[in-house]
Each structure stands twice: as C-alpha cells, then as structure tokens.
C-alpha atoms as a PDB file:
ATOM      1  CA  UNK A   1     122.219 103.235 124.626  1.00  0.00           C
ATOM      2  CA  UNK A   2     119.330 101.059 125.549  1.00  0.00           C
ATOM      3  CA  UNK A   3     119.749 100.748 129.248  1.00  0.00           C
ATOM      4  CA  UNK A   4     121.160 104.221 129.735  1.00  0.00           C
ATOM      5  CA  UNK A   5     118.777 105.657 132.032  1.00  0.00           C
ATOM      6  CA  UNK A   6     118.135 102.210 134.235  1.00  0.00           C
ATOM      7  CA  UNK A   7     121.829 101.471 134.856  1.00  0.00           C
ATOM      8  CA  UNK A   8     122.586 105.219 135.652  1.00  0.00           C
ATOM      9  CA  UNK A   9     119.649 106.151 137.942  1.00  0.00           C
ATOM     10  CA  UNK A  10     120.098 102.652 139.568  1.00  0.00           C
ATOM     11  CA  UNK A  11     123.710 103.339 139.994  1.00  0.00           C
ATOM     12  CA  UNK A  12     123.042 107.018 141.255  1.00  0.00           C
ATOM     13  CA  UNK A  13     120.807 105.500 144.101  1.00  0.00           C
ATOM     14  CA  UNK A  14     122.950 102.809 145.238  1.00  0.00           C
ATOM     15  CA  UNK A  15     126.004 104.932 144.795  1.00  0.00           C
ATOM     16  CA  UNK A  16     124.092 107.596 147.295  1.00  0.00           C
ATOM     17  CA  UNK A  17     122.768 105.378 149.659  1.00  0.00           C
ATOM     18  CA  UNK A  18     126.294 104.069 150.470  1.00  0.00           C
ATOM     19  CA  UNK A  19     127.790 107.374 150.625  1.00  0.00           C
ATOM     20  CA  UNK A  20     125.291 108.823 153.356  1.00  0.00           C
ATOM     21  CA  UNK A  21     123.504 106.080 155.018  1.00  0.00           C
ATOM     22  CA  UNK A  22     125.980 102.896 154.740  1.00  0.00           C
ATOM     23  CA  UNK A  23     129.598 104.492 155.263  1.00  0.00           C
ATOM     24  CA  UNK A  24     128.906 107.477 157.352  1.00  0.00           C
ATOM     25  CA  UNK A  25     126.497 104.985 160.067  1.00  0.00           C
ATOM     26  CA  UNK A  26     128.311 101.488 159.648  1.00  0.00           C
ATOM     27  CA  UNK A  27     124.799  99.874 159.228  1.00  0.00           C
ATOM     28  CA  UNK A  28     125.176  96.995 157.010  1.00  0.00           C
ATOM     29  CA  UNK A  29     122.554  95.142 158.369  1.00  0.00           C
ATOM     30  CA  UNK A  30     120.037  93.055 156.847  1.00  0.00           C
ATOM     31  CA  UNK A  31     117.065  95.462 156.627  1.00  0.00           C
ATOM     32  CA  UNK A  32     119.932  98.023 155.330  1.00  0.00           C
ATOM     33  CA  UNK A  33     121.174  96.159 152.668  1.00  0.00           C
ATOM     34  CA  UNK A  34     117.328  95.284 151.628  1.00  0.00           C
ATOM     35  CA  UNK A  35     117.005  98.543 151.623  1.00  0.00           C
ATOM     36  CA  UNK A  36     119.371  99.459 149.115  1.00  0.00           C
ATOM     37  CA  UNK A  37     118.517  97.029 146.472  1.00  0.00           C
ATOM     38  CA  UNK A  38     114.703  98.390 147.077  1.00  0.00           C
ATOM     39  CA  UNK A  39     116.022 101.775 146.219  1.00  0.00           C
ATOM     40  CA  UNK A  40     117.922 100.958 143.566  1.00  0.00           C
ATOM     41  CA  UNK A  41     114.905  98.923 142.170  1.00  0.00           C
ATOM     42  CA  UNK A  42     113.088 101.705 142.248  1.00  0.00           C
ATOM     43  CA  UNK A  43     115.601 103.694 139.713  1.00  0.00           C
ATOM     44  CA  UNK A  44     115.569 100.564 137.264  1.00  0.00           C
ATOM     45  CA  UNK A  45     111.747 100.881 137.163  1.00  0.00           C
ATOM     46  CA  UNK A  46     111.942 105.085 136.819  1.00  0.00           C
ATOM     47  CA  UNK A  47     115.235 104.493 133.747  1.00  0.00           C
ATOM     48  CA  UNK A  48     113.020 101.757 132.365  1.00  0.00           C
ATOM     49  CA  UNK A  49     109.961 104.425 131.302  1.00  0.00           C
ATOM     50  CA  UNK A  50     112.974 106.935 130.552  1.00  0.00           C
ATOM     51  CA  UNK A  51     114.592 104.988 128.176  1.00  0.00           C
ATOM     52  CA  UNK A  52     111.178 103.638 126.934  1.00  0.00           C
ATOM     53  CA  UNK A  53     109.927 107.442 126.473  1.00  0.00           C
ATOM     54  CA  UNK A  54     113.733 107.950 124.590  1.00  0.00           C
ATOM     55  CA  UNK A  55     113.509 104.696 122.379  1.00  0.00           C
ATOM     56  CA  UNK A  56     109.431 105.706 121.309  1.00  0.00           C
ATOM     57  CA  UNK A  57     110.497 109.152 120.203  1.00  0.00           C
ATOM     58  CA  UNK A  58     113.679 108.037 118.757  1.00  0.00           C
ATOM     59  CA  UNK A  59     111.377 105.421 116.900  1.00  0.00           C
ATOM     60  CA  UNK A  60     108.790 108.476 115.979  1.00  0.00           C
ATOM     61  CA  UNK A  61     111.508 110.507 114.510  1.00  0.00           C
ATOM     62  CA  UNK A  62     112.284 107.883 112.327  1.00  0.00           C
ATOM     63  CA  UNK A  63     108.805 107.151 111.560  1.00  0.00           C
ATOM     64  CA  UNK A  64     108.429 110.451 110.275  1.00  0.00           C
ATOM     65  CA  UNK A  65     111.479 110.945 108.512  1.00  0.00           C
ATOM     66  CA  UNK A  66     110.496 107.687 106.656  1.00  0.00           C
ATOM     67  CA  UNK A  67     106.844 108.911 105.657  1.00  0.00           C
ATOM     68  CA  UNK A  68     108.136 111.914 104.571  1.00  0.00           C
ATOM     69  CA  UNK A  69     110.571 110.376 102.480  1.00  0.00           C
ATOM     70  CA  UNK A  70     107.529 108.187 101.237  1.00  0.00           C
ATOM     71  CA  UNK A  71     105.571 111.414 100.994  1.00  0.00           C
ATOM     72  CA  UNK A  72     108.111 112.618  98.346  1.00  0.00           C
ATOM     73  CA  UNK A  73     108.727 109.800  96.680  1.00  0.00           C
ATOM     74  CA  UNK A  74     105.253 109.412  95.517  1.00  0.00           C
ATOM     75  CA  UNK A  75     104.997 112.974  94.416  1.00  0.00           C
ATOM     76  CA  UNK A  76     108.302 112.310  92.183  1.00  0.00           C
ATOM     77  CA  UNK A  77     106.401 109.310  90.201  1.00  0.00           C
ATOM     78  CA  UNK A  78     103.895 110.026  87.132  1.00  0.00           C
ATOM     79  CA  UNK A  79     101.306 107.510  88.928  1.00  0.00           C
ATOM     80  CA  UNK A  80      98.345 109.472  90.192  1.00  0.00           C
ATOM     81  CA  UNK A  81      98.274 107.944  93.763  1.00  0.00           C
ATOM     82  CA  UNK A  82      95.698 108.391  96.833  1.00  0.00           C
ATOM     83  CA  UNK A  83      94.651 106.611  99.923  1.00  0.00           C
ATOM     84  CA  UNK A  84      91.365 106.659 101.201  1.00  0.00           C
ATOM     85  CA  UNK A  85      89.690 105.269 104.482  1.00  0.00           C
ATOM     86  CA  UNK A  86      87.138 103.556 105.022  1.00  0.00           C
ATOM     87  CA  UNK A  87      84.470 106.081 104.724  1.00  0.00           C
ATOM     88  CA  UNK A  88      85.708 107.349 101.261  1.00  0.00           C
ATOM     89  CA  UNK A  89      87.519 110.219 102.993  1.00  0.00           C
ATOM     90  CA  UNK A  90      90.959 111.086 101.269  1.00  0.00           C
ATOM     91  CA  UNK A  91      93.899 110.790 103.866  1.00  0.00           C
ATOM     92  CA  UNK A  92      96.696 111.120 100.710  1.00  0.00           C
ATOM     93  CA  UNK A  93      96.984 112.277  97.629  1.00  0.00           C
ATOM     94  CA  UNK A  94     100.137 113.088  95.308  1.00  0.00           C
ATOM     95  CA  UNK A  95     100.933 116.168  92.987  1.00  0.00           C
ATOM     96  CA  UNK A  96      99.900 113.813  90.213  1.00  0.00           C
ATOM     97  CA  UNK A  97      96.639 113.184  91.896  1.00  0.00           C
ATOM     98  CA  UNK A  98      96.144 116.863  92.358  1.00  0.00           C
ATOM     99  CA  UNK A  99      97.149 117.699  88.608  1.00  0.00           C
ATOM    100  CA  UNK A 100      95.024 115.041  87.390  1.00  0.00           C
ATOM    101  CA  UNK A 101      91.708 116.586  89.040  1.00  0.00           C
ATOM    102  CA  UNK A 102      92.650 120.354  88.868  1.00  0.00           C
ATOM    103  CA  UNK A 103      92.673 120.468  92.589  1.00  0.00           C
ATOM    104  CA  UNK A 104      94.972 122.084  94.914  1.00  0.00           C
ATOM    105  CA  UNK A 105      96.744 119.176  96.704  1.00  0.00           C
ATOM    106  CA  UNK A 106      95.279 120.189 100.607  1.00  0.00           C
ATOM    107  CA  UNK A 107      91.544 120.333  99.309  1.00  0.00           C
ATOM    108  CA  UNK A 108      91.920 116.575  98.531  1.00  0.00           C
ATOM    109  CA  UNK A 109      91.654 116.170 102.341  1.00  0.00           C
ATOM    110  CA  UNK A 110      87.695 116.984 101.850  1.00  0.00           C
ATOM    111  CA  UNK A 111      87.114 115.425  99.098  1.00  0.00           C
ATOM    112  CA  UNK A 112      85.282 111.794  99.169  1.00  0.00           C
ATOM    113  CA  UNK A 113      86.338 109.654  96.177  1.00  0.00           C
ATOM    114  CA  UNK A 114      82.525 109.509  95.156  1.00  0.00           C
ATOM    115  CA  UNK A 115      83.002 113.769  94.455  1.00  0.00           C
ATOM    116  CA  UNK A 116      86.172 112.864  91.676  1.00  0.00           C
ATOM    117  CA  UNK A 117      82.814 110.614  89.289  1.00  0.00           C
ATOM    118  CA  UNK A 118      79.659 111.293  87.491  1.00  0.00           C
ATOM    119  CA  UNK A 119      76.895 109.445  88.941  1.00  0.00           C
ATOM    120  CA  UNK A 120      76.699 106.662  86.643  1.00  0.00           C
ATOM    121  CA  UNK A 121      80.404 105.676  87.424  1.00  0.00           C
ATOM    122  CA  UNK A 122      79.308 106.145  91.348  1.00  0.00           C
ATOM    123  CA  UNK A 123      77.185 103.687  90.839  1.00  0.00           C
ATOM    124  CA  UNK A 124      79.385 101.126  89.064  1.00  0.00           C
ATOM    125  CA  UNK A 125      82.027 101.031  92.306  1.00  0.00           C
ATOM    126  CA  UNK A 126      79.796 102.991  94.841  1.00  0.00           C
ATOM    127  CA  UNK A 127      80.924 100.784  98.436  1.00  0.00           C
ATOM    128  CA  UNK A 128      84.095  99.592  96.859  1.00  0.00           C
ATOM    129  CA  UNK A 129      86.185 100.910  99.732  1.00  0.00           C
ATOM    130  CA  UNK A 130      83.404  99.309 102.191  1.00  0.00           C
ATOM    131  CA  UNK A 131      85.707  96.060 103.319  1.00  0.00           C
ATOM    132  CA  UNK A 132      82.513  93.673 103.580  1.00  0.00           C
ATOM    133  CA  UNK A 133      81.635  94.565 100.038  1.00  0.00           C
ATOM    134  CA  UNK A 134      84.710  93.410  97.951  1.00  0.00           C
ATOM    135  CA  UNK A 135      87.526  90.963  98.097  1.00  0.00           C
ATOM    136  CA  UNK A 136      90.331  93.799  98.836  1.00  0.00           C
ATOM    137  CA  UNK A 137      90.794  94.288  95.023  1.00  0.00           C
ATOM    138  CA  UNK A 138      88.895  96.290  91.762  1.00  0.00           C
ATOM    139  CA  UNK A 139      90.147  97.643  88.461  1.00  0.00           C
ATOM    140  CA  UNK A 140      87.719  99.060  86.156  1.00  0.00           C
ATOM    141  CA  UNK A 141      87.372 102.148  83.938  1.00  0.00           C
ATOM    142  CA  UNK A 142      84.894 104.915  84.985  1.00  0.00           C
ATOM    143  CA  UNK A 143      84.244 108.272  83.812  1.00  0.00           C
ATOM    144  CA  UNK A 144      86.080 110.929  86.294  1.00  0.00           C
ATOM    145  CA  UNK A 145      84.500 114.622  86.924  1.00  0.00           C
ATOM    146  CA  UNK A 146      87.454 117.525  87.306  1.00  0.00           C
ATOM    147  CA  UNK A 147      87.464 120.657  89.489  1.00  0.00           C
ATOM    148  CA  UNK A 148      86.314 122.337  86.259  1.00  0.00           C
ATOM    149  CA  UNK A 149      83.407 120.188  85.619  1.00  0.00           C
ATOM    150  CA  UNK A 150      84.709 118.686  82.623  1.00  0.00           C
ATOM    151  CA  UNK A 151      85.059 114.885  82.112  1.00  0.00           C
ATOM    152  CA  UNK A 152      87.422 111.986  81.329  1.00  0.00           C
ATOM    153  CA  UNK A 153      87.676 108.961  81.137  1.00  0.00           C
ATOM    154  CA  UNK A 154      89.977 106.510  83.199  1.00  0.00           C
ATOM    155  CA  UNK A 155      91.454 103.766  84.964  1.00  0.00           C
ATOM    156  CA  UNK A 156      91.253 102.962  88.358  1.00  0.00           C
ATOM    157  CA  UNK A 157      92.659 100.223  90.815  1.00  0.00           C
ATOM    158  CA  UNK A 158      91.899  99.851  94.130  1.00  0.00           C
ATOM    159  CA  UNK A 159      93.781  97.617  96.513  1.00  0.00           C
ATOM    160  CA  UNK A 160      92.582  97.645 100.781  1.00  0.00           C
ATOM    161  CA  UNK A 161      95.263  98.075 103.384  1.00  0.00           C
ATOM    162  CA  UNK A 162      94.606  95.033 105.437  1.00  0.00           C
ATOM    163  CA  UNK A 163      96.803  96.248 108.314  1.00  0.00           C
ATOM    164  CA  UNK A 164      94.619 100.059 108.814  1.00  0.00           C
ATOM    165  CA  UNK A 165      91.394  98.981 106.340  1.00  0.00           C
ATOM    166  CA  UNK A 166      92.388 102.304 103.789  1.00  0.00           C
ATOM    167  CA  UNK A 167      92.465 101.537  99.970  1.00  0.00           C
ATOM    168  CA  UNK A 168      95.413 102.731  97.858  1.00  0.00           C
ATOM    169  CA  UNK A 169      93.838 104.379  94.871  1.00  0.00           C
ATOM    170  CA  UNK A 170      95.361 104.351  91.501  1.00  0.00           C
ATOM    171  CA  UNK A 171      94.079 106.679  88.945  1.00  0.00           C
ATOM    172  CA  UNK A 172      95.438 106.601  84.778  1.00  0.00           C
ATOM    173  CA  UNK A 173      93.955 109.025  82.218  1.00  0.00           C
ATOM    174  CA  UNK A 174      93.153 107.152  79.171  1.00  0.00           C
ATOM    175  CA  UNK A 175      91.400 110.158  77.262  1.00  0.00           C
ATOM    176  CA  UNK A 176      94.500 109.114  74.377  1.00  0.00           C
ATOM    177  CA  UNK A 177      93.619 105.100  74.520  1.00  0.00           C
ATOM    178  CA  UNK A 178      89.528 105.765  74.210  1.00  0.00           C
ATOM    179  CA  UNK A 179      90.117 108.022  71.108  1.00  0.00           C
ATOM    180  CA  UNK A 180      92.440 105.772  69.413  1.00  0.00           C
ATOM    181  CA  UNK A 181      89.563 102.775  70.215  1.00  0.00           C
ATOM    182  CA  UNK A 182      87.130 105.174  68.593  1.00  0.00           C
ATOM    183  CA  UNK A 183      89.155 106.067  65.461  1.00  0.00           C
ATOM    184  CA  UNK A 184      89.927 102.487  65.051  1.00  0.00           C
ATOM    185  CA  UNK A 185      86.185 101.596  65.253  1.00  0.00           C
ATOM    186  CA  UNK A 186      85.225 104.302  62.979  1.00  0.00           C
ATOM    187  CA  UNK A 187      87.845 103.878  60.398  1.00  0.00           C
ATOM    188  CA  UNK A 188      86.762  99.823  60.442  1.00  0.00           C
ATOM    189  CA  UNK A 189      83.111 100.358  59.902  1.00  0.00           C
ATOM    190  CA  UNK A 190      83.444 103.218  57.571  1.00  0.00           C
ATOM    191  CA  UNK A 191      84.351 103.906  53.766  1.00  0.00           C
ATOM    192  CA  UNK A 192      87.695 106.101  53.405  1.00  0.00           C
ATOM    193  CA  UNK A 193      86.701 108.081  50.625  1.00  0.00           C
ATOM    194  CA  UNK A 194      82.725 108.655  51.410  1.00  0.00           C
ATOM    195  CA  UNK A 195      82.719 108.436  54.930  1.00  0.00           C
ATOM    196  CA  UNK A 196      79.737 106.487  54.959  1.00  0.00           C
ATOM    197  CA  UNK A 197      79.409 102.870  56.831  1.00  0.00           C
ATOM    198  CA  UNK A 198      80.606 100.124  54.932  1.00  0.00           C
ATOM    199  CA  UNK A 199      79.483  96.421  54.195  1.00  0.00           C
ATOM    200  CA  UNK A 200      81.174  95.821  57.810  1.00  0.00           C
ATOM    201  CA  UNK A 201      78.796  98.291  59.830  1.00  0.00           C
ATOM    202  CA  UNK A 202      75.749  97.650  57.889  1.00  0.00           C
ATOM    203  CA  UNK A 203      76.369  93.465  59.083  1.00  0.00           C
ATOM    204  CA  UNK A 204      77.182  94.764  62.764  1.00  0.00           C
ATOM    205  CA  UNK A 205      74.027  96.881  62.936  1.00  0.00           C
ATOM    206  CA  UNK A 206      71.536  94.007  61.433  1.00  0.00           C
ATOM    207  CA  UNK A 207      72.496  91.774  64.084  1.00  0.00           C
ATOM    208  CA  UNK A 208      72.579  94.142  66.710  1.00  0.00           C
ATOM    209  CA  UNK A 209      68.697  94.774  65.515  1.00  0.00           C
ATOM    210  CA  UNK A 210      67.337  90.867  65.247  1.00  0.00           C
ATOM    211  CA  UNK A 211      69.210  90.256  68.791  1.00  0.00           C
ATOM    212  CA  UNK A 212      67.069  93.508  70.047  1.00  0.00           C
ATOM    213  CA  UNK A 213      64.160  91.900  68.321  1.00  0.00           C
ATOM    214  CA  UNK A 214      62.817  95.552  67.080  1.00  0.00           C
ATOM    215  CA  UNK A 215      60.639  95.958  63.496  1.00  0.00           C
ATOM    216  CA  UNK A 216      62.657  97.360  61.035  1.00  0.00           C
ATOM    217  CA  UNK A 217      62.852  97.295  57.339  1.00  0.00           C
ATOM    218  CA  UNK A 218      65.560  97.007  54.356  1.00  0.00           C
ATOM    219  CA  UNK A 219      65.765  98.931  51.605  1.00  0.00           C
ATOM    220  CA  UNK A 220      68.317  97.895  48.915  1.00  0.00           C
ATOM    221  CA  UNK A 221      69.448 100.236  45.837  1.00  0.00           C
ATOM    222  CA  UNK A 222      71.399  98.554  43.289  1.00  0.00           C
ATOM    223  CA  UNK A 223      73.172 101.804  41.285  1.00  0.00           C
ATOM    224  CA  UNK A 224      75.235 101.251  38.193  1.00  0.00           C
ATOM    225  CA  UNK A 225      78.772 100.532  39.733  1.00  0.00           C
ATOM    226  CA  UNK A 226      77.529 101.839  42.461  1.00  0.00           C
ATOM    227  CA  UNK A 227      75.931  99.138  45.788  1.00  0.00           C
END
C-alpha cells in the first residue's frame, strides 16, 4: 500500500493523543486541538520517508530482478555483446563476448576495448567511444587480437547510450566471409588448371601500375597454342 506508513503512524498519534491527553483531561481547547493535528502532522511527514524508503527498495528489487533477467538474456543469444563507458572501460560483456576473445567472462571488467585490436585497427576507431568525436554511431571491420595472441578478422557496431554516455558494442567473426572473398578473388583472377593469373589479373595489375605511375616493362611470349 502506498500510504501505509503515513495513514497508520498519523492515526497511531492522533489515536494516542485522544486516549491520554484529550479524554482523560477534558481539554478540547483550541491550542489542544492544534496540537493534535501538529502531532499527527508530524507522523504523515515520518510514514511519508517510510513508505518512500519501502517504495525505493521495492523499486530496486525490481530493478535488479529485471537486469538480471537482461543479464541472462544476452548470454542466451549468439550476438557477441558488450558495453563500454566512456573511457573504453568494459562494464558488460556476454558468454559470447567471452568465447569470442578466449577470455574468462570477469577479466572483461579490465579490459579496455583498445586491448581486444592490433594497432592498426586502434587506429582506424581509436576515440570512437569519446561522445565529441562521433555522431553516436560506427560499423566497420577491424582486425581483433585474442587472449592467445592470434588474430581475426571482424565486424563491429557501436551505438552510444545517450541516457548514461556507454556504447553497446557488437562484435561478428567473419574469419568464414573474408575467406570465401579471397577464394572468390583468387579463383576470378586465376587459371583452374595452371594456377597461374589469367587475362583478368594480368588487366587488373596493369592498371593498378599506370595509376601508381611506377616504371615497369612488358614482356610478351607468343607459344604455339600456348599465350
């Protein structure tokens, strides 16, 4: 009950005050009466931080029961999920975000989301968490460093909690999508039964030379059935 506290106390004191100082005495006077609705004031005001106290760590409890539930839910989903603040500093981080990096899930609380890149991707979003420096949104790939020392590439998103200024980090291995990019690349540019580049490589790597401007030369063999 939201008044619980105010209408009992209040009650109490006005139910007191006329048992021993209004019926046993007769005094209903003025000052007397003023009295008792000062007294019973005064227990409105003490219910009033009671039931304030009651609703806050009613309204706790339920806090936490929700973040917990949150809490679980995002270890249940494939996603690998962290939050940072606004110095870098992990403040979350789900089993998937744990598994991804090879890190026990607690020793993501030291980490700094500069320690999960190689330099060169540090340097690509280095500040993105930095409010001033960004519009509250980046997705990019980058090159991740595990616990190991060994390297992957990846996706990452980034989107800033307005409300507490942490970013919501979303990490996706995409070791699988870079290698199928590669084979498809190689297998373009290259002959299936020699290996060697084809007509379609040779064209990509002339023009990549007269943009670079650099000296080079040509040679051409013309083979019998053979170019």
């Amino acid at each position: 009950m939201r008044y619980f506290w105010r209408l009992c106390l209040s009650a109490i004191i006005f139910f007191f005050n006329l048992l021993f100082s209004f019926i046993p005495t007769g005094n209903f006077s003025f000052e007397a009466v003023l009295s008792l609705f000062i007294n019973g004031g005064i227990g409105w005001l003490i219910g009033t931080q009671i039931d304030k106290y009651r609703m806050s760590k009613k309204e706790l409890g339920s806090t936490k029961t929700v973040l917990k539930d949150y809490s679980f839910a995002m270890d249940t989903i494939g996603d690998a999920i962290g939050i940072i603040n606004e110095t870098g500093q992990f403040v979350f981080a789900n089993e998937a975000l744990a598994k991804l990096y090879g890190y026990p899930k607690k020793e993501f609380f030291t980490l700094q989301l500069r320690d999960c890149y190689v330099n060169e991707s540090i340097h690509d979003f280095d500040g993105a968490s930095i409010p001033e420096s960004w519009q509250g949104y980046w997705k990019g790939e980058a090159v991740g460093i595990k616990k190991d020392g060994t390297t992957f590439p990846q996706e990452i998103s980034l989107s800033m909690i307005k409300e507490s200024q942490n970013t919501i980090c979303i990490f996706r291995d995409i070791t699988e999508q870079k290698n199928y990019e590669e084979f498809m690349k190689y297998a373009a540019e290259h002959n299936d039964l020699t290996n060697l580049p084809n007509r379609r490589k040779l064209i990509h790597d002339l023009t990549s030379i007269k943009q670079d401007e650099k000296q080079t030369s040509l040679l051409f063999l013309d083979l019998d059935r053979f170019k």
